[in-house]
N, C-alpha and C. Protein backbone atom coordinates (compact mmCIF):
# COMPACT_ATOMS: atom_id res chain seq x y z
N UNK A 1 -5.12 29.85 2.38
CA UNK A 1 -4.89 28.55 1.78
C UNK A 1 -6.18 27.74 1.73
N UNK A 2 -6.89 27.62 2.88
CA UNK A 2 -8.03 27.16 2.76
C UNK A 2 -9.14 27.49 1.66
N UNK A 3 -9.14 28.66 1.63
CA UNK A 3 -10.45 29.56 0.42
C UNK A 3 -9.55 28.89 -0.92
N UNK A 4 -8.67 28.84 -1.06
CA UNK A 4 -8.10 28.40 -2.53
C UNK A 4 -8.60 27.02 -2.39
N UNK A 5 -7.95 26.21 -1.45
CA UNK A 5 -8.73 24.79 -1.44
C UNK A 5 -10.31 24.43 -2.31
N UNK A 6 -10.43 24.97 -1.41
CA UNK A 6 -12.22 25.40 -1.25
C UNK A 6 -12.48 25.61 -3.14
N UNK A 7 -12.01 26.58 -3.47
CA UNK A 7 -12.28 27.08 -4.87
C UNK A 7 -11.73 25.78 -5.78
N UNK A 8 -10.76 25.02 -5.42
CA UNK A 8 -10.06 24.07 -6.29
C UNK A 8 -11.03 22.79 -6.65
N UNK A 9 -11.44 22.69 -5.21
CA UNK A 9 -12.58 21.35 -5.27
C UNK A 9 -13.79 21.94 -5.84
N UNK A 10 -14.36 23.19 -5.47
CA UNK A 10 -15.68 23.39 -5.93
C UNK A 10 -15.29 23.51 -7.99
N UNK A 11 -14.21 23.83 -8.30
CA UNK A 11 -13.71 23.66 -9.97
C UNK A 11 -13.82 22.60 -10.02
N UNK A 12 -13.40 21.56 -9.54
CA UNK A 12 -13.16 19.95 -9.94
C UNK A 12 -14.52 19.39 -10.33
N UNK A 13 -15.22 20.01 -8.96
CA UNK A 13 -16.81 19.15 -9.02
C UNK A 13 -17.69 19.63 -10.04
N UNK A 14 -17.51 20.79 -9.95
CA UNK A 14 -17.77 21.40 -11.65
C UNK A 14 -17.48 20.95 -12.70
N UNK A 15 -16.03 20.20 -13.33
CA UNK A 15 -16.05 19.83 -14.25
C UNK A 15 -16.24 18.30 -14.08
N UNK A 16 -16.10 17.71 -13.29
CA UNK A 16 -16.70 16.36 -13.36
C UNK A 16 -18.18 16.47 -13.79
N UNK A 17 -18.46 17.45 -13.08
CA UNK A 17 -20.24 16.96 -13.00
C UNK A 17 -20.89 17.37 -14.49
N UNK A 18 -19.92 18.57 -14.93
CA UNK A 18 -20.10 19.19 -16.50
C UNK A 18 -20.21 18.10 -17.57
N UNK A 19 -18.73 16.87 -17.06
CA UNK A 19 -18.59 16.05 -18.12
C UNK A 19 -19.97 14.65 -17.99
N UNK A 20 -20.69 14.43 -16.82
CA UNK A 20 -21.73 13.88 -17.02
C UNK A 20 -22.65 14.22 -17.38
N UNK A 21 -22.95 15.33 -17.36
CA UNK A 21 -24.16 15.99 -18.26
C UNK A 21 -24.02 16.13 -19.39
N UNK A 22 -22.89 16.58 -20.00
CA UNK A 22 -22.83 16.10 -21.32
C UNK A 22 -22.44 15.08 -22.03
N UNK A 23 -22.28 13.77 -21.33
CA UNK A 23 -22.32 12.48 -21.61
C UNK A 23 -23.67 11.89 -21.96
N UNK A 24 -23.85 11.78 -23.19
CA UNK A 24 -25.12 11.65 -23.58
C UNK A 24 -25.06 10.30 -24.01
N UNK A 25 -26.07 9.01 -23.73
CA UNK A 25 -26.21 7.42 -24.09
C UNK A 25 -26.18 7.79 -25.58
N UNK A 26 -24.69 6.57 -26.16
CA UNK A 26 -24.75 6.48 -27.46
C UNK A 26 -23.61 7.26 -27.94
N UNK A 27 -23.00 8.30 -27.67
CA UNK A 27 -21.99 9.04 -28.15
C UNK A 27 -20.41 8.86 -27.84
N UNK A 28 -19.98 8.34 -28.21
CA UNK A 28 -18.76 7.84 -27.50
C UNK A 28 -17.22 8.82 -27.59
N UNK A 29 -17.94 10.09 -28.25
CA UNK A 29 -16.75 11.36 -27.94
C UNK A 29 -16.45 11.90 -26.92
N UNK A 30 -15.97 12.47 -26.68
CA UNK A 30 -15.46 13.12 -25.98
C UNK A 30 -14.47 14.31 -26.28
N UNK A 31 -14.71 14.96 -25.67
CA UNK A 31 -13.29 16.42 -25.68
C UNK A 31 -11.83 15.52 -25.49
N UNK A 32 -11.14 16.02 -25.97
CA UNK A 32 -9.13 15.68 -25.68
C UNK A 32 -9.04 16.02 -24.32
N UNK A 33 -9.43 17.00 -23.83
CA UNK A 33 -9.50 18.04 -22.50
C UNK A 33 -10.09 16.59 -21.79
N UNK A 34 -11.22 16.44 -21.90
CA UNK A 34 -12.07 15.70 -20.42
C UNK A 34 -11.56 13.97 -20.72
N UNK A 35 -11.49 13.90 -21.93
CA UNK A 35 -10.78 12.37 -21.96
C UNK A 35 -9.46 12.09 -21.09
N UNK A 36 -8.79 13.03 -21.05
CA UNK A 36 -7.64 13.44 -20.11
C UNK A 36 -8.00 13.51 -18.93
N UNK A 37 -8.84 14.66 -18.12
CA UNK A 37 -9.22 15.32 -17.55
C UNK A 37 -10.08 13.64 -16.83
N UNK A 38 -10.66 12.78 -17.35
CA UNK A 38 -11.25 12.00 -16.72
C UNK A 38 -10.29 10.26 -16.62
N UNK A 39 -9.41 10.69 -17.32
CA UNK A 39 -8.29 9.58 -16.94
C UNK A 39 -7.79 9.01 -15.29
N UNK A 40 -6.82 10.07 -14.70
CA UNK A 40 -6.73 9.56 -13.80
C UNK A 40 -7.34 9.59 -12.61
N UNK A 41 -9.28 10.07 -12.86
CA UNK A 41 -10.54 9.63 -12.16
C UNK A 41 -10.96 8.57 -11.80
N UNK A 42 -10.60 7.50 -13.56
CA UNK A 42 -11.15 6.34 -13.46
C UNK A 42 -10.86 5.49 -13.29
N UNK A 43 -9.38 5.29 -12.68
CA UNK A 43 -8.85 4.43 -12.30
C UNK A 43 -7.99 4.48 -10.73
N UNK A 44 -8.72 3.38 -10.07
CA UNK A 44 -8.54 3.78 -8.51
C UNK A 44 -6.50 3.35 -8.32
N UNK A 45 -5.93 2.79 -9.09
CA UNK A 45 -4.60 2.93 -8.74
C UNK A 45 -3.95 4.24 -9.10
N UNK A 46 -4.56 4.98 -10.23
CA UNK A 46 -4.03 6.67 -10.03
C UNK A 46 -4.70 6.97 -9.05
N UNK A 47 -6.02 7.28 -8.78
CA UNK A 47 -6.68 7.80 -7.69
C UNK A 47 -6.14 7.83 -6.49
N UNK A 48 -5.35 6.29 -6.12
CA UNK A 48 -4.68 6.78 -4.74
C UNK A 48 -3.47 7.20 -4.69
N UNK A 49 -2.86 6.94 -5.56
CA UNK A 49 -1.96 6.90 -5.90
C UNK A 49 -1.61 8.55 -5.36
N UNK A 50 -2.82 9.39 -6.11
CA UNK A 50 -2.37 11.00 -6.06
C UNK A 50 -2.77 11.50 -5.13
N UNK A 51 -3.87 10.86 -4.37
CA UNK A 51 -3.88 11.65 -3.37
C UNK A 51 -3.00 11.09 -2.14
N UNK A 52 -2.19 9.99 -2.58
CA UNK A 52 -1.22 9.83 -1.22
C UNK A 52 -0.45 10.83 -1.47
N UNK A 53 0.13 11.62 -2.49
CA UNK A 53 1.10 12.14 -2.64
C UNK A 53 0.73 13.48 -1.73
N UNK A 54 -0.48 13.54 -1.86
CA UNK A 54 -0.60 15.07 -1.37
C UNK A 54 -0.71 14.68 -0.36
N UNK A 55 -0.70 13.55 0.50
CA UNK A 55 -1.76 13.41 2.02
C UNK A 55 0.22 13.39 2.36
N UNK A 56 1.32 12.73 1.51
CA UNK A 56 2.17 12.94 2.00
C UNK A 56 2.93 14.55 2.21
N UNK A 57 2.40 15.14 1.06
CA UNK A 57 3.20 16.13 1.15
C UNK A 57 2.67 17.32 1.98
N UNK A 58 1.46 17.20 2.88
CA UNK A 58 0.76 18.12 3.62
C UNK A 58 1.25 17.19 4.90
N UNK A 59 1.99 16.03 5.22
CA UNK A 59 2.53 15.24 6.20
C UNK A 59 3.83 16.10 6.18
N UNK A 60 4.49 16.08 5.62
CA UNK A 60 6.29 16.80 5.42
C UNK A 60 5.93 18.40 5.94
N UNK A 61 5.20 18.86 5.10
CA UNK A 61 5.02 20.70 5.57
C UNK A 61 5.89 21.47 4.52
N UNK A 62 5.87 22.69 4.81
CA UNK A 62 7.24 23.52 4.33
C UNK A 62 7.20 23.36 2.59
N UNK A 63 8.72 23.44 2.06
CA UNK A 63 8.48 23.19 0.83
C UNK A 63 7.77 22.34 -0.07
N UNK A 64 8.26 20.86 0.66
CA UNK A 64 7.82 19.98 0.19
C UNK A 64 6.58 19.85 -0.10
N UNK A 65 5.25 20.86 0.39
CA UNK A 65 3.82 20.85 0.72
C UNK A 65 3.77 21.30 -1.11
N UNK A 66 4.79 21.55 -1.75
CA UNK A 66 4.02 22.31 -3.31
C UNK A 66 5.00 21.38 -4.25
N UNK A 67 6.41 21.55 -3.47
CA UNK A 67 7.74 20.53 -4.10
C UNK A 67 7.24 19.51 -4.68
N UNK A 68 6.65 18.82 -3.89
CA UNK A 68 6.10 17.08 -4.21
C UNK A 68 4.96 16.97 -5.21
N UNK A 69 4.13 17.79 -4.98
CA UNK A 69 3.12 17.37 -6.58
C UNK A 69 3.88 18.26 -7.42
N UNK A 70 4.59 19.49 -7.39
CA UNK A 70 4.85 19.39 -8.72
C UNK A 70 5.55 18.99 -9.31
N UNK A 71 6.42 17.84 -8.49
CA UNK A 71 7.60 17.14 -9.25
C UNK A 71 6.69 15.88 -9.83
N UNK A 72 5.62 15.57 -9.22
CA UNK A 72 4.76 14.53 -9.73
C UNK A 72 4.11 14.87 -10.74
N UNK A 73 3.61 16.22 -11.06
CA UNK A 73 2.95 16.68 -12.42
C UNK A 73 3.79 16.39 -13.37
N UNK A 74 4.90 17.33 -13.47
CA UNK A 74 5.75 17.76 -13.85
C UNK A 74 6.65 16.37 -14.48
N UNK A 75 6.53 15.03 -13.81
CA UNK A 75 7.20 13.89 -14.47
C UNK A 75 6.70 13.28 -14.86
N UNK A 76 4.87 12.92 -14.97
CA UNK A 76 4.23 12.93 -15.48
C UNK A 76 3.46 13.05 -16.75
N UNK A 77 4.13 14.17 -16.43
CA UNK A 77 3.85 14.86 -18.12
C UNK A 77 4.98 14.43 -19.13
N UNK A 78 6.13 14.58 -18.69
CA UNK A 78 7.11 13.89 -19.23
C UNK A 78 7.12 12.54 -19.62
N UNK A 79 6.28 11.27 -18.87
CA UNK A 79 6.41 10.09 -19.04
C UNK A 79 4.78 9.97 -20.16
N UNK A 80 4.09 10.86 -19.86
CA UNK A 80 2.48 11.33 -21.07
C UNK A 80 3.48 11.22 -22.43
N UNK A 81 4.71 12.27 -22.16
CA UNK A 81 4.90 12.76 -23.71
C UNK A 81 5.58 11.42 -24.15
N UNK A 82 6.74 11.25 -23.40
CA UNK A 82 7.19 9.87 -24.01
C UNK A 82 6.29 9.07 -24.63
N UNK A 83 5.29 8.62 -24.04
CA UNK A 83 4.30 7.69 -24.22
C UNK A 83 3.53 7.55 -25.85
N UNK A 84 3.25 9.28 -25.50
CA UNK A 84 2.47 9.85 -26.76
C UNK A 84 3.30 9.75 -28.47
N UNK A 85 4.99 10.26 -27.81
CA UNK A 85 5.91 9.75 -28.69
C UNK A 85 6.20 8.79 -29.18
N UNK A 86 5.62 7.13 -28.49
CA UNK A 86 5.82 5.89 -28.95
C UNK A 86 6.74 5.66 -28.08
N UNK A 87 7.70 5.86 -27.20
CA UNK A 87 8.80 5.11 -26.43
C UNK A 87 8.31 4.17 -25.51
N UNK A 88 8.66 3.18 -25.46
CA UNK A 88 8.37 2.17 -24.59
C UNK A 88 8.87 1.98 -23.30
N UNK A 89 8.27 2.07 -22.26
CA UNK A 89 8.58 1.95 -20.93
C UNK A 89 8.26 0.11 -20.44
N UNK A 90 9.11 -0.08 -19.61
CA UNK A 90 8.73 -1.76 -19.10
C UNK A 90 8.13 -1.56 -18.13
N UNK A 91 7.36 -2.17 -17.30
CA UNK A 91 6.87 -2.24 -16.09
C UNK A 91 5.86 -1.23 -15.84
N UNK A 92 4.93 -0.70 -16.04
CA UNK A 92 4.45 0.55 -16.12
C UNK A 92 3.13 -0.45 -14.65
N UNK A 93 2.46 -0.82 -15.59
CA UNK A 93 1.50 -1.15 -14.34
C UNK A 93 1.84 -1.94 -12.82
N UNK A 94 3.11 -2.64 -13.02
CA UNK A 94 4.04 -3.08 -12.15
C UNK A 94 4.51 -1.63 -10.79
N UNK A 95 4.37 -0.65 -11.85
CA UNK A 95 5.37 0.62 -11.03
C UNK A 95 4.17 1.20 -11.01
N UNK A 96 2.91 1.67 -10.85
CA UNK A 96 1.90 1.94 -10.87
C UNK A 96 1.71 1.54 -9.57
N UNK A 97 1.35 0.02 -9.54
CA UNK A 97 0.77 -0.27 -8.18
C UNK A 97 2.00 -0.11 -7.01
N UNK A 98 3.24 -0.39 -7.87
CA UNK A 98 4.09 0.01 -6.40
C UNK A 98 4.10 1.03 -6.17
N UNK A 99 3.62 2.22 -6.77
CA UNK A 99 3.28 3.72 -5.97
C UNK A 99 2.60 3.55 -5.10
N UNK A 100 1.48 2.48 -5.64
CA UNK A 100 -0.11 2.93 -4.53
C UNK A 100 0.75 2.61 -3.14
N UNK A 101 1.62 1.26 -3.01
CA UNK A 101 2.03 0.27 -2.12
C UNK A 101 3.07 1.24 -1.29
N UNK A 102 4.52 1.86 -2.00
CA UNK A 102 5.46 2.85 -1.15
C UNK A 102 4.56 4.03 -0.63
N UNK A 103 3.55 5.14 -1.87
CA UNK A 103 2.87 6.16 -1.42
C UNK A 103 2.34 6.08 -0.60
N UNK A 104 1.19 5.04 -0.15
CA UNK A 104 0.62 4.84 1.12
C UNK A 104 1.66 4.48 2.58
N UNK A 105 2.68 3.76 2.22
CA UNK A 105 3.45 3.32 2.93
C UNK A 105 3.93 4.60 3.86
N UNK A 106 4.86 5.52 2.92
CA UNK A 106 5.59 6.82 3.52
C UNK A 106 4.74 7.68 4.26
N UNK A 107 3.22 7.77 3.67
CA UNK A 107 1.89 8.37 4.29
C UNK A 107 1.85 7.62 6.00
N UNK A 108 1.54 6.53 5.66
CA UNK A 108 1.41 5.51 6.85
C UNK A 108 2.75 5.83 8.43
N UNK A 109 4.20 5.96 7.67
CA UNK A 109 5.00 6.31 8.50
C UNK A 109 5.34 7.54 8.99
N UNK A 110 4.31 8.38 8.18
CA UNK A 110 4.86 9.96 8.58
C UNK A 110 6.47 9.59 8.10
N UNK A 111 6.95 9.38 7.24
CA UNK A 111 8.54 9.49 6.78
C UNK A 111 8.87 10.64 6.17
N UNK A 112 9.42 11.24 7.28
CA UNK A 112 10.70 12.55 6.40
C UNK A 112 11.47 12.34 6.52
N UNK A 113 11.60 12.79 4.93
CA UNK A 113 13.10 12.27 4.37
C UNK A 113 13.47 14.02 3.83
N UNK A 114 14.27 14.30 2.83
CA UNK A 114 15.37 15.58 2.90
C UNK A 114 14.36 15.87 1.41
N UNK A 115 13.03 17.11 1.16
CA UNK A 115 12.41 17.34 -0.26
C UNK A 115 13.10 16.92 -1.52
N UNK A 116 14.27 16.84 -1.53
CA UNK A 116 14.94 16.71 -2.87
C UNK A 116 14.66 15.33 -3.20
N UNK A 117 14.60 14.05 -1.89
CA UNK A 117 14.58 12.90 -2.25
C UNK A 117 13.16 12.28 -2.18
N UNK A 118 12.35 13.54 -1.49
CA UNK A 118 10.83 12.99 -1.51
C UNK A 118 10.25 13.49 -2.87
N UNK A 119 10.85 14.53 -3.45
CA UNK A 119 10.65 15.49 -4.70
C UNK A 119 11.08 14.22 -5.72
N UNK A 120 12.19 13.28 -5.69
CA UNK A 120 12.95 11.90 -6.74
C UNK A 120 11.77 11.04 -6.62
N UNK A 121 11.15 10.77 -5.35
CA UNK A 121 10.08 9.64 -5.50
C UNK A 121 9.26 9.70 -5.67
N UNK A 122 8.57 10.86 -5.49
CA UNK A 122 7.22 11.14 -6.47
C UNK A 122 7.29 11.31 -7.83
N UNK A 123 8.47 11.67 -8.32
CA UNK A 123 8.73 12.08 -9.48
C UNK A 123 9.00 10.56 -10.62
N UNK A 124 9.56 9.81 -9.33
CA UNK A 124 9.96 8.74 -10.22
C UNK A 124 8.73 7.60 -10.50
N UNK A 125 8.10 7.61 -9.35
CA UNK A 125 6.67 7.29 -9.98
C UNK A 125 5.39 7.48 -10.47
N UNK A 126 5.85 9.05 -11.16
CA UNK A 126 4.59 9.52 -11.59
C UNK A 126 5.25 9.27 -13.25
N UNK A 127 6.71 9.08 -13.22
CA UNK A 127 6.71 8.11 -14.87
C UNK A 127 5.83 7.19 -15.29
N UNK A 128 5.28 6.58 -14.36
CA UNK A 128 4.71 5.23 -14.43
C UNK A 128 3.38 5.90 -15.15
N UNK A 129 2.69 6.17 -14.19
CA UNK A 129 1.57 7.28 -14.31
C UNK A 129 1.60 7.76 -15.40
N UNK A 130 2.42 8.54 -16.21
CA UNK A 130 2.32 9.37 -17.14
C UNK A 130 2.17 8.48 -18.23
N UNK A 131 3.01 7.27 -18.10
CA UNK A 131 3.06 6.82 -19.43
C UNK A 131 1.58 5.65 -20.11
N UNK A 132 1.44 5.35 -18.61
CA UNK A 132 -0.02 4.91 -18.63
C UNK A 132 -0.98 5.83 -19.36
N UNK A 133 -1.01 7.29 -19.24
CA UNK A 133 -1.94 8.11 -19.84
C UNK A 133 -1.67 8.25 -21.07
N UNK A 134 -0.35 8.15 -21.63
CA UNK A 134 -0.07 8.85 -22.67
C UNK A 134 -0.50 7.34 -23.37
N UNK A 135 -0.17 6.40 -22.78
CA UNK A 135 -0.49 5.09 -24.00
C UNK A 135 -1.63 5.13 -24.00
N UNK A 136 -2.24 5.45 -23.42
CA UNK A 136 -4.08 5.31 -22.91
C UNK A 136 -4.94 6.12 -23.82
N UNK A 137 -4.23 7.48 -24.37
CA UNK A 137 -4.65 8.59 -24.67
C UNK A 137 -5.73 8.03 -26.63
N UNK A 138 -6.37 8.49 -26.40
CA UNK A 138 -8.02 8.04 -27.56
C UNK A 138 -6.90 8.70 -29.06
N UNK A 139 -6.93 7.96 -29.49
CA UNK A 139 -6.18 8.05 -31.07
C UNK A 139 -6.73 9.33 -31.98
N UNK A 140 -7.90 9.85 -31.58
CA UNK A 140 -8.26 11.07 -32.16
C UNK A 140 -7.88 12.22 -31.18
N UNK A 141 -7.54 12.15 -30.47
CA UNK A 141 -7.26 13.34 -29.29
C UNK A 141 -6.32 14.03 -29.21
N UNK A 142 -5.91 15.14 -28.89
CA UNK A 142 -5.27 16.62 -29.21
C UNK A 142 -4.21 16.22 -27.94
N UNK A 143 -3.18 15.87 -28.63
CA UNK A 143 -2.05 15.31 -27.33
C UNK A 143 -1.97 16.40 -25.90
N UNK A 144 -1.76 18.05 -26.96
CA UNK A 144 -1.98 18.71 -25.45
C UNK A 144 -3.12 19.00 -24.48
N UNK A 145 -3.83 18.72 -25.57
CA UNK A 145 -5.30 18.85 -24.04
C UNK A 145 -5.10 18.12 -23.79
N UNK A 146 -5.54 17.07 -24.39
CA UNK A 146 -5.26 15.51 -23.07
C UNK A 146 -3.92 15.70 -22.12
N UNK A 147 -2.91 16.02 -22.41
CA UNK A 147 -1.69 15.99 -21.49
C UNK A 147 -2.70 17.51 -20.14
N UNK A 148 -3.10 18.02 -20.75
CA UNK A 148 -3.33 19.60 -19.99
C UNK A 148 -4.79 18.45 -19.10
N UNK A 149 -5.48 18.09 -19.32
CA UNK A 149 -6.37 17.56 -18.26
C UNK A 149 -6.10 16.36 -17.89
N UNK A 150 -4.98 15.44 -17.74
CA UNK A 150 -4.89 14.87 -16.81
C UNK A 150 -4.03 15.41 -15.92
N UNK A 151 -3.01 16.48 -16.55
CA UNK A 151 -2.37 16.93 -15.75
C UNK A 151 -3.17 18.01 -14.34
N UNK A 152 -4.35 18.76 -14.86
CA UNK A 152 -5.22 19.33 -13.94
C UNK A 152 -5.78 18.32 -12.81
N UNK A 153 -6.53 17.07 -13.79
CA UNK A 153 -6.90 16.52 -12.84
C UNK A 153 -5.82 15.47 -11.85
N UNK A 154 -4.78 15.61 -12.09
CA UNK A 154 -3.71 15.08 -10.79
C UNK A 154 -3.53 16.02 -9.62
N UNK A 155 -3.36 17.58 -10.36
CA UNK A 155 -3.24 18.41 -9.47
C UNK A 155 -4.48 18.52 -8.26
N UNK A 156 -5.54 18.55 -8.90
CA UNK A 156 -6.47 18.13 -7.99
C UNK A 156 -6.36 17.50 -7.56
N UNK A 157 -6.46 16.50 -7.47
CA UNK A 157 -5.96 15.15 -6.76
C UNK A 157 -5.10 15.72 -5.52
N UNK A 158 -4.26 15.54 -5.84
CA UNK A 158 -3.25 16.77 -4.87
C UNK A 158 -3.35 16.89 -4.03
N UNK A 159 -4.46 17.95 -4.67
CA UNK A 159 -4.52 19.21 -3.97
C UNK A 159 -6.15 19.00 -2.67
N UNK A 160 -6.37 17.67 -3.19
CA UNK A 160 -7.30 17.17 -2.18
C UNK A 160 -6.38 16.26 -1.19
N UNK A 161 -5.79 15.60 -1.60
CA UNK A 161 -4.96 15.11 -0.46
C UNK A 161 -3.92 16.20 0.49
N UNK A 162 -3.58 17.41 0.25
CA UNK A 162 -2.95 18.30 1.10
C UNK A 162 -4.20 18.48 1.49
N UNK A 163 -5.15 19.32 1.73
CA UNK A 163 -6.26 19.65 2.23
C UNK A 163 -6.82 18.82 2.92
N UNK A 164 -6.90 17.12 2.75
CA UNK A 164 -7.53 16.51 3.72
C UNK A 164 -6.01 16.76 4.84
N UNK A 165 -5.24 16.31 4.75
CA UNK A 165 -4.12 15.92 5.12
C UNK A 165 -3.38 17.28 6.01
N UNK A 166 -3.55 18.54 5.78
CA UNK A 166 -3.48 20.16 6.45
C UNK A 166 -4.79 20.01 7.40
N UNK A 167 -5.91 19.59 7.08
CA UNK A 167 -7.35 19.58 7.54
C UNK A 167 -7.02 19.00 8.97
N UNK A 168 -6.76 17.66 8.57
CA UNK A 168 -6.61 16.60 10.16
C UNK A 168 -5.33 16.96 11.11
N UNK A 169 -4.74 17.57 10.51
CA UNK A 169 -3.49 18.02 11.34
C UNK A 169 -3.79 19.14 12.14
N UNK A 170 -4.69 19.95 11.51
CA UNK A 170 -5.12 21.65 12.14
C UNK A 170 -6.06 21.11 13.16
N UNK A 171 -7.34 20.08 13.39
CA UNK A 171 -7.88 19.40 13.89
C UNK A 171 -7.09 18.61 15.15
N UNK A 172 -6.24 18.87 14.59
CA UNK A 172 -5.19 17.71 16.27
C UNK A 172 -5.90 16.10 15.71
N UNK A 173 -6.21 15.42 14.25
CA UNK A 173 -5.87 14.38 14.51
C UNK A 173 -5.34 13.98 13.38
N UNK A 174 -3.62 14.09 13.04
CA UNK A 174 -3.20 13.37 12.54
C UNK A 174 -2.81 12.18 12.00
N UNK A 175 -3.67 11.51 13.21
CA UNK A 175 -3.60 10.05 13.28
C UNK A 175 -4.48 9.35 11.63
N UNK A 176 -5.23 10.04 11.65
CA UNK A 176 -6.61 9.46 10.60
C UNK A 176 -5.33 9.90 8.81
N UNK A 177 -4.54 10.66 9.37
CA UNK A 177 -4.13 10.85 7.94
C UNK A 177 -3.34 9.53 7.41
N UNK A 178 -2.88 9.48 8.58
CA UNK A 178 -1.54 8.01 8.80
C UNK A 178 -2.59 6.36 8.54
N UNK A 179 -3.59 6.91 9.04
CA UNK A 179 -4.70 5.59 8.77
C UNK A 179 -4.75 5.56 7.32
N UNK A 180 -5.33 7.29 6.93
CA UNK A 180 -5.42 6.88 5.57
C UNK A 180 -4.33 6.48 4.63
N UNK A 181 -3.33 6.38 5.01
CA UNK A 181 -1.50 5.82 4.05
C UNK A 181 -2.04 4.42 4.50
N UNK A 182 -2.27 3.99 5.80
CA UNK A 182 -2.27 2.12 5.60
C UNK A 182 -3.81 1.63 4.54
N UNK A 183 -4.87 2.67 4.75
CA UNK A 183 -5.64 1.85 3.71
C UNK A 183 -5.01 1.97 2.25
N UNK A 184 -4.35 3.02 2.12
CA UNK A 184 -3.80 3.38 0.53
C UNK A 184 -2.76 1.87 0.27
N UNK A 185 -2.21 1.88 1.19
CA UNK A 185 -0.97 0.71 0.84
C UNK A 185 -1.27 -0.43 0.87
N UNK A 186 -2.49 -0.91 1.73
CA UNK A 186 -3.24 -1.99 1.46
C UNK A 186 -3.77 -2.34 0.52
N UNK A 187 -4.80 -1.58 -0.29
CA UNK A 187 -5.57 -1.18 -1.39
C UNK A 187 -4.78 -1.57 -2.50
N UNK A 188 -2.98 -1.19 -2.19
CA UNK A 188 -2.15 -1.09 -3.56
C UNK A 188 -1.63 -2.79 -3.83
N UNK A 189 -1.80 -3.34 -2.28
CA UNK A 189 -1.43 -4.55 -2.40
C UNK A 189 -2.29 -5.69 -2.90
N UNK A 190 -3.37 -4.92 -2.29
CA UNK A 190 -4.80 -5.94 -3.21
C UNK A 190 -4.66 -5.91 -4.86
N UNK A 191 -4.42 -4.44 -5.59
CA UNK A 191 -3.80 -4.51 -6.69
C UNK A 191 -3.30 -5.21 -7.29
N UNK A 192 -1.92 -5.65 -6.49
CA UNK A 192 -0.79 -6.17 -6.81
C UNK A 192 -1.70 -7.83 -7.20
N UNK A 193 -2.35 -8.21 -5.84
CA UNK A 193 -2.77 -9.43 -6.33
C UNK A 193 -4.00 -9.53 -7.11
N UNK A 194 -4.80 -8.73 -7.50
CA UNK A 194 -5.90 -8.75 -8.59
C UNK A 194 -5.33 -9.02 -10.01
């Protein structure tokens, strides 16, 4: 599990670092792929958003350690397509930051609850998420790449928060994971009031 880790982040940093080098002053294209792919990078309420999920779901163990992001991809993408389709969602940045605010929260409490219902709440706020991308998505851009790289780059996301979150636990200090849910939920509340 670790060597996959390992390989997941050393891909990520690869294509981040790919897409600054070929960010050239003056050009304001981009690939469908990395416009996606650099979506929920650039904004620190996805950012924590995803990796609480994983810092939670490497907190739970067992199924839930794969259950939980992929019910978060996976609804995600669903709330992308809506988006991309024109349907209108209410509250999106409202339900956005209350991810950062519950995700960090459940992180913070070590809360297990039964996968099916931790599998409903990630799921139900990665609608939020999705639809943010899909409205977000650059008017010239290839709906499925863009849906295909933000959806990669969530998984990453993830898949860095199980890994920190498996990391500190194998270490004997779980404590720092639970720290990191109160800065996440703090962070989401500063949100709330920005």
């Amino acid at each position: 599990m670790q060597s996959v880790i390992k390989k997941i982040v050393l891909v990520s940093a690869l294509a981040v670092s790919s897409s600054a080098v070929l960010a050239h002053s003056g050009h304001e294209h981009t690939s469908s792929f990395m416009s996606g792919f650099s979506h929920p990078l650039g904004g620190l309420d996805h950012l924590l958003a995803m990796v609480a999920v994983g810092l939670w779901a490497a907190s739970l163990g067992g199924r839930a350690l794969y259950a939980v992001p992929v019910a978060f991809v996976a609804m995600m993408l669903l709330g992308g397509g809506a988006a991309m389709a024109g349907l209108s969602v209410p509250f999106v940045e409202q339900g956005i930051v209350l991810s950062v605010i519950v995700l960090g929260t459940l992180v913070l409490g070590a809360k297990r609850l039964p996968v099916v219902a931790c599998a409903a709440i990630a799921g139900g706020f990665a609608m939020f998420h999705g639809v943010a991308h899909g409205m977000e998505m650059p008017l010239n851009a290839s709906g499925a790449q863009y849906a295909l790289g933000f959806a990669l780059a969530t998984a990453l996301l993830h898949a860095a928060g199980v890994g920190f979150g498996q990391w500190m636990a194998r270490i004997g200090t779980p404590l720092v994971t639970r720290v990191g849910g109160s800065v996440i939920a703090l962070m989401g509340m500063l949100l709330a009031l920005a």
